[in-house]
Protein backbone atom coordinates (compact mmCIF):
# COMPACT_ATOMS: atom_id res chain seq x y z
CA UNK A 1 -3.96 -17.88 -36.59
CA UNK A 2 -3.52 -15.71 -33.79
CA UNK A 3 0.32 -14.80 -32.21
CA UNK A 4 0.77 -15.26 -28.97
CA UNK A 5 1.52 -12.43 -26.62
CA UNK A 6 4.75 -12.25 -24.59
CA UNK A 7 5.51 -9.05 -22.70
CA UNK A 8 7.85 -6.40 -23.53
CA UNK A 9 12.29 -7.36 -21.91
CA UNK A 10 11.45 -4.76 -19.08
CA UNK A 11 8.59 -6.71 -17.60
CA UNK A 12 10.93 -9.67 -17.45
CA UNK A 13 13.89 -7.62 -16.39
CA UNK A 14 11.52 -6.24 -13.71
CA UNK A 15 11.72 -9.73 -12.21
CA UNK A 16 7.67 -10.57 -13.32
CA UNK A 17 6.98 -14.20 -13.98
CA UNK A 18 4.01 -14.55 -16.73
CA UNK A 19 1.84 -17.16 -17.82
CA UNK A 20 0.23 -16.93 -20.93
CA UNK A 21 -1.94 -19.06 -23.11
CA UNK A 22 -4.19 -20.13 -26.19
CA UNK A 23 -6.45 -22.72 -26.32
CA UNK A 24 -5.28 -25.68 -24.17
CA UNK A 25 -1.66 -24.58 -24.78
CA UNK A 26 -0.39 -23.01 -21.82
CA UNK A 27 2.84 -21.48 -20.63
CA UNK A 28 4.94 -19.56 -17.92
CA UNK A 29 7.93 -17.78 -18.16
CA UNK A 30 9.85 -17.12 -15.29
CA UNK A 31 13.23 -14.65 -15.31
CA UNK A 32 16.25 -15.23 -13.78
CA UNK A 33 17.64 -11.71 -13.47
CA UNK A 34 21.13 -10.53 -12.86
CA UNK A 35 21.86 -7.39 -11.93
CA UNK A 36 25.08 -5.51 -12.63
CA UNK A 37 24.32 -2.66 -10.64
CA UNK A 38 21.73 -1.78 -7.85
CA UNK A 39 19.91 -0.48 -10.25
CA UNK A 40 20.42 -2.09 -13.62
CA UNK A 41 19.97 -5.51 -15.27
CA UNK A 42 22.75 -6.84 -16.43
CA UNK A 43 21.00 -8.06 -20.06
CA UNK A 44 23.92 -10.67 -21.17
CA UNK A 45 24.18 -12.62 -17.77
CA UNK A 46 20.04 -12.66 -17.62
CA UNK A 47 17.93 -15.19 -18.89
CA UNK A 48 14.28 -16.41 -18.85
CA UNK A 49 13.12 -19.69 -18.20
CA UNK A 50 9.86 -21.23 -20.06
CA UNK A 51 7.93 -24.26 -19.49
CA UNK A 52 4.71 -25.42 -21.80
CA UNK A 53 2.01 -27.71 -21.24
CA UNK A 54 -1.39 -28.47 -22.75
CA UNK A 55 -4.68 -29.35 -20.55
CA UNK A 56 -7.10 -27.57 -18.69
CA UNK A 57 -5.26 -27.15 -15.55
CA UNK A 58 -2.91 -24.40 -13.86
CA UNK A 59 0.91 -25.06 -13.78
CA UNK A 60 0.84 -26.74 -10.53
CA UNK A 61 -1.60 -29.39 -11.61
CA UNK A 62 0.24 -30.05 -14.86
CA UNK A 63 3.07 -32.22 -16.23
CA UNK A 64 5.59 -30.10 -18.20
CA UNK A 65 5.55 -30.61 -22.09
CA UNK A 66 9.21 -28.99 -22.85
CA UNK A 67 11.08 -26.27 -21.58
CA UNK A 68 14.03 -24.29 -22.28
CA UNK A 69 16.33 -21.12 -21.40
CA UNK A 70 16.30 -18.01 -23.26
CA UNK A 71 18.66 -15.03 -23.16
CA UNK A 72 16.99 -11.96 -21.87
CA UNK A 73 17.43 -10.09 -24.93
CA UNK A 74 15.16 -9.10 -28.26
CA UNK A 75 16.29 -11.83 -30.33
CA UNK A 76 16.12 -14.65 -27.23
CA UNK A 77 12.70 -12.97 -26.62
CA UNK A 78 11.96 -13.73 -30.20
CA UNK A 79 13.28 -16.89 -30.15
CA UNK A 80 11.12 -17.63 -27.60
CA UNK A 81 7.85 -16.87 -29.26
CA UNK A 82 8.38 -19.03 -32.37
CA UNK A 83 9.43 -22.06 -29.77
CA UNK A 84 6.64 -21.56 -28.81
CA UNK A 85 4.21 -21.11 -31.48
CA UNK A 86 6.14 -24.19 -32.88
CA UNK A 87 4.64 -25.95 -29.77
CA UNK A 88 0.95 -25.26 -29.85
């Protein structure tokens, strides 16, 4: 089977919400980033935010499957993609 693709930490930590899918599994993850400085993320307060659904329809037309809160970090970011892999 096919792995699903999730986007490098600095797209999230760039404040980018993305949507992936495969099949009729669909899913959007959305980071909540904290910043310790002007100009850098502050990795241990920031998280990401996922939501999964199945259908044919965008997010706004959907009813939510699951959802959970990752940390913003490789191993939450791995975490993340076996959740959801788990969830297809």
């Amino acid at each position: 089977m096919e792995e699903l693709f999730l986007p490098t930490l600095h797209t999230f930590a760039m404040n980018n919400i993305f949507t992936g899918s495969m099949g009729l599994f669909r899913f959007r993850a959305e980071p909540h980033v904290v910043m310790a400085t002007a100009k850098e993320v502050d990795f241990d307060q920031s998280s990401i935010f996922v939501q999964y659904w199945h259908g044919l329809y965008c997010y706004e037309k959907s009813q939510m499957e699951g959802e959970k809160t990752f940390p913003m970090t490789e191993a939450g970011r791995q975490e993340m993609l076996q959740w959801l892999t788990e969830n297809i």
